[in-house]
C-alpha atoms as a PDB file:
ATOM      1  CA  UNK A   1     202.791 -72.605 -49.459  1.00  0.00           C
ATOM      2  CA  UNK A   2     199.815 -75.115 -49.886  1.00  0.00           C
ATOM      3  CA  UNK A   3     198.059 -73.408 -47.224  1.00  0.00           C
ATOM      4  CA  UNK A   4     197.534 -70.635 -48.475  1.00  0.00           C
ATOM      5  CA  UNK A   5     196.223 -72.114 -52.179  1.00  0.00           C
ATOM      6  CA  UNK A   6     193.731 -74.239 -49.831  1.00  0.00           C
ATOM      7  CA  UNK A   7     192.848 -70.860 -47.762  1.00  0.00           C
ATOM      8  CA  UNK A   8     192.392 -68.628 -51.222  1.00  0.00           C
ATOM      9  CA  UNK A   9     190.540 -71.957 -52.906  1.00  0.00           C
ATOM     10  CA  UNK A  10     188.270 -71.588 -49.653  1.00  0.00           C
ATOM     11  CA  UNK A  11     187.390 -67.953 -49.654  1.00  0.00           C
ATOM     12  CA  UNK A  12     186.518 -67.725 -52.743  1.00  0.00           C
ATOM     13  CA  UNK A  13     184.286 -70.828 -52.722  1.00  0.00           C
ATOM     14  CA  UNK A  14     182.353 -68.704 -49.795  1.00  0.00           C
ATOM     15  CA  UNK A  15     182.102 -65.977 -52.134  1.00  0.00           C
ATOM     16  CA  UNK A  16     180.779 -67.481 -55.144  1.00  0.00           C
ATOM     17  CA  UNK A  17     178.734 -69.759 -52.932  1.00  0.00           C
ATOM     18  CA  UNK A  18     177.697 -69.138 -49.792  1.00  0.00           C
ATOM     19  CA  UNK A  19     177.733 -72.294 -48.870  1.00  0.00           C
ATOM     20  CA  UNK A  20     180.416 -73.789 -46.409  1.00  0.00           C
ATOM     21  CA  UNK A  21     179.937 -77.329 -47.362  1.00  0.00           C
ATOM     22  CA  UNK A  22     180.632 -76.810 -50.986  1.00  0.00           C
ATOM     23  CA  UNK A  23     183.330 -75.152 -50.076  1.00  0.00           C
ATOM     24  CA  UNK A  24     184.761 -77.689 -47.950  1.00  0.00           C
ATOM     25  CA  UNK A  25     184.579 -80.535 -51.082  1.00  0.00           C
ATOM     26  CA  UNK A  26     186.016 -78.445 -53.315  1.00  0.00           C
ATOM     27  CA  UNK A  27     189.617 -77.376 -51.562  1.00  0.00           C
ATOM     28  CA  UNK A  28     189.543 -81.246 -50.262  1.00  0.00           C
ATOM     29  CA  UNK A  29     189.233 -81.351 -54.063  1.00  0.00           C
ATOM     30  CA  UNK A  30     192.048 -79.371 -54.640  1.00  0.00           C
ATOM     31  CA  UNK A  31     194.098 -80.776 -52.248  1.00  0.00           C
ATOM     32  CA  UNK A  32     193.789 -84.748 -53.291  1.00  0.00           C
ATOM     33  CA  UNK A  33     194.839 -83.059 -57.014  1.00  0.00           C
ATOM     34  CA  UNK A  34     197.670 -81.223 -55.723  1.00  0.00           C
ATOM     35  CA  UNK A  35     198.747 -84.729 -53.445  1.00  0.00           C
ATOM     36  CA  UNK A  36     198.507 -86.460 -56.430  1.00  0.00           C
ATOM     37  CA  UNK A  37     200.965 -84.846 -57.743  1.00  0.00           C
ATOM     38  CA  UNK A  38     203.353 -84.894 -55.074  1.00  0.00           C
ATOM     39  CA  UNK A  39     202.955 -88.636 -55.061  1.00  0.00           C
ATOM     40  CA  UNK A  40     203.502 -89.050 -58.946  1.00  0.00           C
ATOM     41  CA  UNK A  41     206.888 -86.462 -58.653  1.00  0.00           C
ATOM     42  CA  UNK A  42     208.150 -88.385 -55.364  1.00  0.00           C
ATOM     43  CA  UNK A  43     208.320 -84.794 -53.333  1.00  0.00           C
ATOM     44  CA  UNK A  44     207.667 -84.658 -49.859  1.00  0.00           C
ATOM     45  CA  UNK A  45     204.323 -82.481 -49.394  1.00  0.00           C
ATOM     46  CA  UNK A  46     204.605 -79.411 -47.225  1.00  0.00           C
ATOM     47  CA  UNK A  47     201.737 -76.970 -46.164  1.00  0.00           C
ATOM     48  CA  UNK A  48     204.383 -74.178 -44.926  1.00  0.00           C
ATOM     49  CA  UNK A  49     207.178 -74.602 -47.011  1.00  0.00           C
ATOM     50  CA  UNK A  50     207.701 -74.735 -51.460  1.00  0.00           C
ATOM     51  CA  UNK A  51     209.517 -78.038 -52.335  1.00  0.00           C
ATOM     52  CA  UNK A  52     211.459 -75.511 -54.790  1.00  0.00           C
ATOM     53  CA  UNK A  53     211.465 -71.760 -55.554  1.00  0.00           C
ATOM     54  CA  UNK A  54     209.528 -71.905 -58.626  1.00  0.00           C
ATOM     55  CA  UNK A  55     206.744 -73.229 -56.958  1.00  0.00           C
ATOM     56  CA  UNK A  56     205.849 -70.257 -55.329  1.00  0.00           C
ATOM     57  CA  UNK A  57     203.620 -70.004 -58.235  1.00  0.00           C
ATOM     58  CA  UNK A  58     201.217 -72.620 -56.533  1.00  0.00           C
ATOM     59  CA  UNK A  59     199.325 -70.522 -54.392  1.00  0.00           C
ATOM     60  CA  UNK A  60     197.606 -69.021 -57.481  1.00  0.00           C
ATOM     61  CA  UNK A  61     196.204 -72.393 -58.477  1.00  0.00           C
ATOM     62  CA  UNK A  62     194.167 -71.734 -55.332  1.00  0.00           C
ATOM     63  CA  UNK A  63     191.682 -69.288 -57.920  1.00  0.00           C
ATOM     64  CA  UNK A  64     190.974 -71.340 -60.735  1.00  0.00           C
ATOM     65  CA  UNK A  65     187.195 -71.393 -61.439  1.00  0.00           C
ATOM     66  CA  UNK A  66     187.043 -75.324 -61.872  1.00  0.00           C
ATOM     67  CA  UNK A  67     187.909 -75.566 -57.644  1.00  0.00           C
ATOM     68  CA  UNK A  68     185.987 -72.434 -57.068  1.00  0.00           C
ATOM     69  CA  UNK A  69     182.704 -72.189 -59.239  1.00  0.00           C
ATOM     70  CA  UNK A  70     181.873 -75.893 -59.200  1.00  0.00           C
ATOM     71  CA  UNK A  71     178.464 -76.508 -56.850  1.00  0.00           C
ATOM     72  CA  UNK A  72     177.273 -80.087 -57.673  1.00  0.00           C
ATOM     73  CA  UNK A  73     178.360 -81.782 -54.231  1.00  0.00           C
ATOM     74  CA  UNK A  74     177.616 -85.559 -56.114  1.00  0.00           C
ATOM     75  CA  UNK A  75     180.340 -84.548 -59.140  1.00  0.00           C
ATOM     76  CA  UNK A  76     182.967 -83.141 -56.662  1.00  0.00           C
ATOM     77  CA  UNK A  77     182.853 -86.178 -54.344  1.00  0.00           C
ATOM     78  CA  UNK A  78     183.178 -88.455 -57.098  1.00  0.00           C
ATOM     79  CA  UNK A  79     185.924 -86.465 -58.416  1.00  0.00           C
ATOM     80  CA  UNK A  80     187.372 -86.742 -54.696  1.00  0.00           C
ATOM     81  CA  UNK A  81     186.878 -90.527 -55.488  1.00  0.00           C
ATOM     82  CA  UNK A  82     188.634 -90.373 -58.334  1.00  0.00           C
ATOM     83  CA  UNK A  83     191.606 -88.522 -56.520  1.00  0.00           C
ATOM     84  CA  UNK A  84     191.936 -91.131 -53.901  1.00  0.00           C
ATOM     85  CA  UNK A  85     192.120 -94.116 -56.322  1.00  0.00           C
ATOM     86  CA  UNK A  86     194.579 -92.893 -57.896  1.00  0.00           C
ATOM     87  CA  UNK A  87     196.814 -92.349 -55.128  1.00  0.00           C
ATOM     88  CA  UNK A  88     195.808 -95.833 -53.898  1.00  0.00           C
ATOM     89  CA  UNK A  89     197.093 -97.214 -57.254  1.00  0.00           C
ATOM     90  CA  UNK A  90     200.460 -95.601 -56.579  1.00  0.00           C
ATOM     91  CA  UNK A  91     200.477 -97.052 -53.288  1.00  0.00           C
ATOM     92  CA  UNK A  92     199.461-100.524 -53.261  1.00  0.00           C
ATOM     93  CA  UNK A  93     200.879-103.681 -54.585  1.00  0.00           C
ATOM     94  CA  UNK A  94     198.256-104.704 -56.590  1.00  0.00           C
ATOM     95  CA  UNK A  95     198.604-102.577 -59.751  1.00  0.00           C
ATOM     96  CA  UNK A  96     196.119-104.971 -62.258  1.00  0.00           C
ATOM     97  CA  UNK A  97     193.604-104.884 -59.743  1.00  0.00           C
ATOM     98  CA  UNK A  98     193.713-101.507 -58.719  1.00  0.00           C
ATOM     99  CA  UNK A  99     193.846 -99.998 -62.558  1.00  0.00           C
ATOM    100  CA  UNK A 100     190.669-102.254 -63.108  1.00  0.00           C
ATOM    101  CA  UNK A 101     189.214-100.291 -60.413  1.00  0.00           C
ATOM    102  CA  UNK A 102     189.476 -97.468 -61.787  1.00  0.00           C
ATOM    103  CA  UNK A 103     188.726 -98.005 -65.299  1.00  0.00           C
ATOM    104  CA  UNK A 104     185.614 -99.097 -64.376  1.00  0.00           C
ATOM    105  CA  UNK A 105     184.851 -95.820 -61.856  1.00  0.00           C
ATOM    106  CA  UNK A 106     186.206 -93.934 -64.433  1.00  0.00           C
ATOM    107  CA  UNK A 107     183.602 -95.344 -66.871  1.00  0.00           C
ATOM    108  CA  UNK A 108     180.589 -95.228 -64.430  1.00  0.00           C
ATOM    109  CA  UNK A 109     181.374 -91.682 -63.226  1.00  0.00           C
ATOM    110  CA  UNK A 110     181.490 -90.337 -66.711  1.00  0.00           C
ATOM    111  CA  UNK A 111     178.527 -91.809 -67.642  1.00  0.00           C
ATOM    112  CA  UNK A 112     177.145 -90.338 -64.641  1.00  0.00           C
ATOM    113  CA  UNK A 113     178.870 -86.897 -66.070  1.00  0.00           C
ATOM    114  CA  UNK A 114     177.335 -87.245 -69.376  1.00  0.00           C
ATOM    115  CA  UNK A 115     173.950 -88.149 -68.325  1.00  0.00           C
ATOM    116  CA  UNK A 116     173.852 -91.480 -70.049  1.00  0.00           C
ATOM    117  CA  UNK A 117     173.145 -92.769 -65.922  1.00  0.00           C
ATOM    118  CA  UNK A 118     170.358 -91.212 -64.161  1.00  0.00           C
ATOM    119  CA  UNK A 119     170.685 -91.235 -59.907  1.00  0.00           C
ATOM    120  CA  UNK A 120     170.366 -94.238 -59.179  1.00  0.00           C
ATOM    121  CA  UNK A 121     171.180 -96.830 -62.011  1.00  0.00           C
ATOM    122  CA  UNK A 122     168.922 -95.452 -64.702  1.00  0.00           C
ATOM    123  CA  UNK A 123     170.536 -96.083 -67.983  1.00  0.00           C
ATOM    124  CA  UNK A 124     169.699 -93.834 -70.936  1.00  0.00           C
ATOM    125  CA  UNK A 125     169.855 -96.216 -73.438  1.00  0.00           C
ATOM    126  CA  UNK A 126     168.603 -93.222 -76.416  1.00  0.00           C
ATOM    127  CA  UNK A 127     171.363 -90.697 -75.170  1.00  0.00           C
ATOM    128  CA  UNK A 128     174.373 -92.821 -76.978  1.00  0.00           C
ATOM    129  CA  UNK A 129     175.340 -91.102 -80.041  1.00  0.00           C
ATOM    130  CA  UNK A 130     174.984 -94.740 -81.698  1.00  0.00           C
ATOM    131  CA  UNK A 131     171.605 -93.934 -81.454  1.00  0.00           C
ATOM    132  CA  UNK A 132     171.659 -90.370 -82.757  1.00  0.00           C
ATOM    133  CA  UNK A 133     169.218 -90.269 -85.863  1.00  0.00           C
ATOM    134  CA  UNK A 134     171.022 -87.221 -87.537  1.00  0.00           C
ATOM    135  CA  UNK A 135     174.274 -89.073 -87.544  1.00  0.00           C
ATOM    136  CA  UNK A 136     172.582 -92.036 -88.622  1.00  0.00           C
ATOM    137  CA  UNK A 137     170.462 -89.927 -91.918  1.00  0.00           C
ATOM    138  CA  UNK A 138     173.806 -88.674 -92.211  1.00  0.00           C
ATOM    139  CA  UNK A 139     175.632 -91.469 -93.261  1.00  0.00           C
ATOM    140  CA  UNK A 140     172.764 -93.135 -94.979  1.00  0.00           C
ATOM    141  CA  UNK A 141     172.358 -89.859 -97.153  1.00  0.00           C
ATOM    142  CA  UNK A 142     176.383 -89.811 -97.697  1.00  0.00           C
ATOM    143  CA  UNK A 143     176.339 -93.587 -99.142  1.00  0.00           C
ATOM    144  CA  UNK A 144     173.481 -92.489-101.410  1.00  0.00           C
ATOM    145  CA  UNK A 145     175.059 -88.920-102.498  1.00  0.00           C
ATOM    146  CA  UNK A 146     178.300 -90.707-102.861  1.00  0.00           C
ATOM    147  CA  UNK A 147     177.550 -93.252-106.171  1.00  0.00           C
ATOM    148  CA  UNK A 148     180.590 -91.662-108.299  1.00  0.00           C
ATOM    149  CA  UNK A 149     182.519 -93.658-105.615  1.00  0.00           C
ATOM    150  CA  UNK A 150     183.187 -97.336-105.760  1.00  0.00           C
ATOM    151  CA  UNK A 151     181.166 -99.354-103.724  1.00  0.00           C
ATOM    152  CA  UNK A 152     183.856-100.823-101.357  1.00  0.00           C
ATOM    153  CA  UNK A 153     185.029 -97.448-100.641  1.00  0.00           C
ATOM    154  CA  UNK A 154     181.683 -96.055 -99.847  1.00  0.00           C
ATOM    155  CA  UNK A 155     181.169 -98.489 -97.698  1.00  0.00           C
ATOM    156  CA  UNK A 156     184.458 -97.946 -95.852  1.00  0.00           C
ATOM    157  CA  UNK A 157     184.005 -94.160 -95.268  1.00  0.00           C
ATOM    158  CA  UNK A 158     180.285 -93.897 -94.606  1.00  0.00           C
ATOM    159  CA  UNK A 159     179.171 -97.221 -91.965  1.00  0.00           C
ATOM    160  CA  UNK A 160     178.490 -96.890 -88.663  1.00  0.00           C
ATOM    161  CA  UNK A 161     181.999 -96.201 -87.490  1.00  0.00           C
ATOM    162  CA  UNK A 162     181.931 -92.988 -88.426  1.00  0.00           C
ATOM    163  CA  UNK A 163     180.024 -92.365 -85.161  1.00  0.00           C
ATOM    164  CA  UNK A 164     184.179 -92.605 -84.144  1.00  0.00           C
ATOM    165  CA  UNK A 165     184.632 -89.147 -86.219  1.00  0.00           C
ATOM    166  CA  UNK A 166     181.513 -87.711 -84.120  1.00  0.00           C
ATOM    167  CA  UNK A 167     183.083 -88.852 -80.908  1.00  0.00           C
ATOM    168  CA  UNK A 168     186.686 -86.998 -82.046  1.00  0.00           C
ATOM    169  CA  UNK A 169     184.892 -83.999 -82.749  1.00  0.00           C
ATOM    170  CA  UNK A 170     183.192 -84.187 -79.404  1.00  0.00           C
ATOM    171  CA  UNK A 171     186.359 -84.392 -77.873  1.00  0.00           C
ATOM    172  CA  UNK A 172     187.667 -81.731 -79.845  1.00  0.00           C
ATOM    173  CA  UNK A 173     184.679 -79.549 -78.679  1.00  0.00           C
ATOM    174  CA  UNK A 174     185.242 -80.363 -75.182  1.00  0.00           C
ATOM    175  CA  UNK A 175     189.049 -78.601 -75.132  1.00  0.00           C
ATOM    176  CA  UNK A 176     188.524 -75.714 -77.119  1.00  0.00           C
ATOM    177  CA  UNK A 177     190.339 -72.700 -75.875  1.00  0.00           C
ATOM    178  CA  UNK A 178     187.060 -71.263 -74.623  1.00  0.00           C
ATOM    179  CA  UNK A 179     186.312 -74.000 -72.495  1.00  0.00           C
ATOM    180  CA  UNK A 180     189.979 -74.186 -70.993  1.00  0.00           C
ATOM    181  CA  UNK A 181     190.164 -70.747 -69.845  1.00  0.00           C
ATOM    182  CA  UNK A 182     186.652 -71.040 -68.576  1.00  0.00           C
ATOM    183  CA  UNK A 183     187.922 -74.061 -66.377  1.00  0.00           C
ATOM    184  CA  UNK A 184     191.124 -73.552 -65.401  1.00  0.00           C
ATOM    185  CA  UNK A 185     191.896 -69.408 -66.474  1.00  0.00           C
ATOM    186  CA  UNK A 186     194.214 -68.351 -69.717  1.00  0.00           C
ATOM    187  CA  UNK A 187     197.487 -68.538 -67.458  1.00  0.00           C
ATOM    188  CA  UNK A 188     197.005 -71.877 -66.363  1.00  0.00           C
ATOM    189  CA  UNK A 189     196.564 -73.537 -69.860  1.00  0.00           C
ATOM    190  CA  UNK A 190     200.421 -71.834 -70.487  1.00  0.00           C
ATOM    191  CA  UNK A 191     201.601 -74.368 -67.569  1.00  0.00           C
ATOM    192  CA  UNK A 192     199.564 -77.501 -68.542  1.00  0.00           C
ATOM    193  CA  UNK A 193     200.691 -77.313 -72.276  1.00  0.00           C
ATOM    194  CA  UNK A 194     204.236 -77.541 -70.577  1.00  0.00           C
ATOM    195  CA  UNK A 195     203.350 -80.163 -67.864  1.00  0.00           C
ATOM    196  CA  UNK A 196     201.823 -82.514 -71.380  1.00  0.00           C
ATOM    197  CA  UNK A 197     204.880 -81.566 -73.430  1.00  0.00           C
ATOM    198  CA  UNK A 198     207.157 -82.851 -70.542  1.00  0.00           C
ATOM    199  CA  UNK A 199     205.616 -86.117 -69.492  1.00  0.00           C
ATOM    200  CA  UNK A 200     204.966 -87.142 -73.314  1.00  0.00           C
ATOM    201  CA  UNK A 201     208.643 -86.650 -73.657  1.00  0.00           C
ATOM    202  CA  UNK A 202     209.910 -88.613 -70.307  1.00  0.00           C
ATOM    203  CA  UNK A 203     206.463 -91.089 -70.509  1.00  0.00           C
ATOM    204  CA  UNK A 204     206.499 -93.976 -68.278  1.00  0.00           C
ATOM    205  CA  UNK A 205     203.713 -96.390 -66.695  1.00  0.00           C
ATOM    206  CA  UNK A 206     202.383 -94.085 -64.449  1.00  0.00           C
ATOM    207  CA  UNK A 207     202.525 -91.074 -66.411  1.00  0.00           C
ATOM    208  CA  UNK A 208     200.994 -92.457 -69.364  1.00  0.00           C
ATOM    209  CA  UNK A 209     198.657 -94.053 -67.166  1.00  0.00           C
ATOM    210  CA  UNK A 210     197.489 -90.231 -66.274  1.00  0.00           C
ATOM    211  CA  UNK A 211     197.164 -89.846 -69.629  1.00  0.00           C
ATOM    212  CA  UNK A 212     195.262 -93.043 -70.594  1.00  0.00           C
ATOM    213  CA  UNK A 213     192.615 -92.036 -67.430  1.00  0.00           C
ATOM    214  CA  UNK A 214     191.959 -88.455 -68.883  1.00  0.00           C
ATOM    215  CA  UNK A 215     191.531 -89.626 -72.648  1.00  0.00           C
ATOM    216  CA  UNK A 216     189.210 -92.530 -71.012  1.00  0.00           C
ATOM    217  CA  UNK A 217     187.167 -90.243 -69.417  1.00  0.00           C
ATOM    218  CA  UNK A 218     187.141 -87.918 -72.661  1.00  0.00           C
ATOM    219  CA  UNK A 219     186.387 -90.628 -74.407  1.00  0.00           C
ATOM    220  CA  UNK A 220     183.196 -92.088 -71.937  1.00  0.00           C
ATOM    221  CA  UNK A 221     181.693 -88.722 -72.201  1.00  0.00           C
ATOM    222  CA  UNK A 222     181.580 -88.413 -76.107  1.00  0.00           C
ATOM    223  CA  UNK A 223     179.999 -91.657 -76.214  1.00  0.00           C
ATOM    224  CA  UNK A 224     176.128 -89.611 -75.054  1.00  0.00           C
ATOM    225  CA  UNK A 225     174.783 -87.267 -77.645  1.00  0.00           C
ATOM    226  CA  UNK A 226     175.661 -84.454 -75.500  1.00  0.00           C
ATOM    227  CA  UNK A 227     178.518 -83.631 -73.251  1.00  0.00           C
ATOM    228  CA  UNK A 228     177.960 -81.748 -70.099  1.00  0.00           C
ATOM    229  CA  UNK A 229     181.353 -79.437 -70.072  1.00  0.00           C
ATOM    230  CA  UNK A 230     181.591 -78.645 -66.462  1.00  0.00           C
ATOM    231  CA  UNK A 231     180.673 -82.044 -65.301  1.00  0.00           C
ATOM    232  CA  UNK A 232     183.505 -84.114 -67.440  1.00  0.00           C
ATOM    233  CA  UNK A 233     186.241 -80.993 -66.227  1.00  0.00           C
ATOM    234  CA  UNK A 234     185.370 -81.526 -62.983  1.00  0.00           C
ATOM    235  CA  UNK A 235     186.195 -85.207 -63.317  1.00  0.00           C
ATOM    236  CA  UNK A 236     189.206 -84.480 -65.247  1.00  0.00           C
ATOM    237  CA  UNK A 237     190.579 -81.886 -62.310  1.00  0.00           C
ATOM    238  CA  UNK A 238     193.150 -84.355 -60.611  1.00  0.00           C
ATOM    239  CA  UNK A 239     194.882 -85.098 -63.921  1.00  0.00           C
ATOM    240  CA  UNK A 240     194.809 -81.520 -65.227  1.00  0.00           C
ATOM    241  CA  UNK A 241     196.705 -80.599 -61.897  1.00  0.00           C
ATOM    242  CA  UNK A 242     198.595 -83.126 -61.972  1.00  0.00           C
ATOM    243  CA  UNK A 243     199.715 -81.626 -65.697  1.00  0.00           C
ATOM    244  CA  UNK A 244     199.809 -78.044 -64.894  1.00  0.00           C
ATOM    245  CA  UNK A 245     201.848 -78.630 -61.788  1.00  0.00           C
ATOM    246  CA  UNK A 246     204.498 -80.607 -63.453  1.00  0.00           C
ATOM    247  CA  UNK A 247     204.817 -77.660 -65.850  1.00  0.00           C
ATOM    248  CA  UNK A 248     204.451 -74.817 -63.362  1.00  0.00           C
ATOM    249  CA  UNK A 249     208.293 -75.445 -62.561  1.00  0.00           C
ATOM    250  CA  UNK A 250     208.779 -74.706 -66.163  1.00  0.00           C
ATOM    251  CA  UNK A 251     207.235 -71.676 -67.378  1.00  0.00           C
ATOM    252  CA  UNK A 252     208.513 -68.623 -67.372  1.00  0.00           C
ATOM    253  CA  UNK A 253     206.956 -66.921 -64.015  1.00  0.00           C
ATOM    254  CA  UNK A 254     206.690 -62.823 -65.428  1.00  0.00           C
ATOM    255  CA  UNK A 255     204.862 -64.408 -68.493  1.00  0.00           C
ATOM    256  CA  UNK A 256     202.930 -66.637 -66.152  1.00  0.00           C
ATOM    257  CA  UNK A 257     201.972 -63.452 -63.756  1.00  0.00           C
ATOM    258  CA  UNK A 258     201.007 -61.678 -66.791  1.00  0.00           C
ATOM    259  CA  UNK A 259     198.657 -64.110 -68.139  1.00  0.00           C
ATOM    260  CA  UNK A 260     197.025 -64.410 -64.377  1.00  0.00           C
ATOM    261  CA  UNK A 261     196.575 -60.397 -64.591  1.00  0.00           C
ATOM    262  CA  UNK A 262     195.059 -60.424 -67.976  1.00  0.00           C
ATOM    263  CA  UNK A 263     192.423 -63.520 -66.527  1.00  0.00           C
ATOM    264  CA  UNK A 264     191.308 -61.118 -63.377  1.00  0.00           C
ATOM    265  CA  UNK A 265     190.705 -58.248 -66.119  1.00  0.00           C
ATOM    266  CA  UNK A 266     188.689 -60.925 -68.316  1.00  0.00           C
ATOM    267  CA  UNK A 267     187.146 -62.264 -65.323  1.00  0.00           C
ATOM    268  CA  UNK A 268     186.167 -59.092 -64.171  1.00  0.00           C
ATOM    269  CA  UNK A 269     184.551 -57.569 -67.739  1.00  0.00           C
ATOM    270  CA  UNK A 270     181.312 -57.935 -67.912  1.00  0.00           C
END
């Protein structure tokens, strides 16, 4: 029952909050992820009635902290944004032209995200990690501890791509299991695990699409010397619904309830 995820998403955004506006953005938030979803899995969306009986499960998606906690109005409309082009891509006829779209607000907005933009259009040209000097000593001091080695291969290993092995690691960092749970709960991460296992078995365009838009953004953010967690999840909240919904048919729901119960008790310790 959608309304009732939208109502829960709500209330608690009051809660934590105490501001209705905020509140507002982030179930429209919720509910442009959760439409996404129903547009990428061809099911008629319902607000009184589950497309299937394991879906009941959906009204708990209403609590997770990412559509609840988040209070930066300018991230959540852009996520909103980044919602609606999506569904537009499914939608129109013009698929080149639409997927250029939104590479490029994908880009922007997680530039935005990561800082390397300023409000309005200031560029932080000393925030890219190409410009890190510790990454740069660091290779320089690698090519000179590294003489036992033979010049070609030194010179393969330590150059300036390497700054591709920071940007990894970054995007390691960004999905540790701390981070997850912080964003989405423990009992969620069971579902999206299943939702990524599914569609990277049955890929086609427009699921591996999803998937090329959430490693884009990944990848955007870990260009800047330093990622801004909350601000790159809340970007990446349409796809990681879309992924947790397409498992949530999946998982085993007493395992699934159990996990939710052991995030309250988490939640609630101080």
């Amino acid at each position: 029952m959608l309304i009732a995820t939208l109502l829960l998403s709500f209330s608690l955004n009051v809660i934590n909050h105490g501001n209705i506006i905020i509140g507002i953005l982030n179930t429209l938030l919720l509910f442009f992820s959760v439409y996404l979803y129903f547009k990428f899995s061809h099911q008629k969306l319902s607000f009184t009635k589950f497309p299937h009986q394991g879906f009941s499960l959906i009204i708990l998606i209403g609590a997770i902290p990412l559509f609840t906690r988040a209070n930066d109005i300018l991230f959540i409309l852009i996520a909103i944004g980044i919602s609606l082009l999506t569904i537009f891509y499914l939608t129109t006829r013009f698929k080149k032209i639409s997927i250029l779209i939104i590479v490029i607000y994908l880009i922007t907005a997680s530039f935005y995200a990561s800082g390397l933009i300023k409000p309005p259009f200031s560029f932080q040209i000393n925030l890219l990690i190409f410009n890190d000097d510790w990454t740069n000593l660091y290779i320089t001091q690698m090519k000179t501890e590294s003489q036992y080695m033979p010049y070609l291969i030194r010179s393969i290993i330590f150059n300036p791509s390497a700054h591709f092995y920071v940007m990894l690691s970054k995007i390691a960092g960004l999905f540790t299991l701390k981070n997850l749970y912080d964003a989405l709960l423990i009992a969620n991460i069971y579902p999206l695990v299943k939702g990524l296992n599914l569609d990277m078995k049955n890929r086609n365009k427009s699921k591996t699409f999803l998937i090329f838009c959430t490693l884009l953004i990944s990848l955007s953010v870990a260009i800047s010397r330093s990622v801004k967690i909350d601000n790159t999840f809340i970007l990446l909240s349409p796809f990681l619904i879309y992924f947790i919904l397409r498992g949530l048919n999946s998982v085993n729901k007493k395992i699934y309830l159990a996990f939710f119960v052991i995030s309250l008790f988490v939640a609630a310790s101080p």
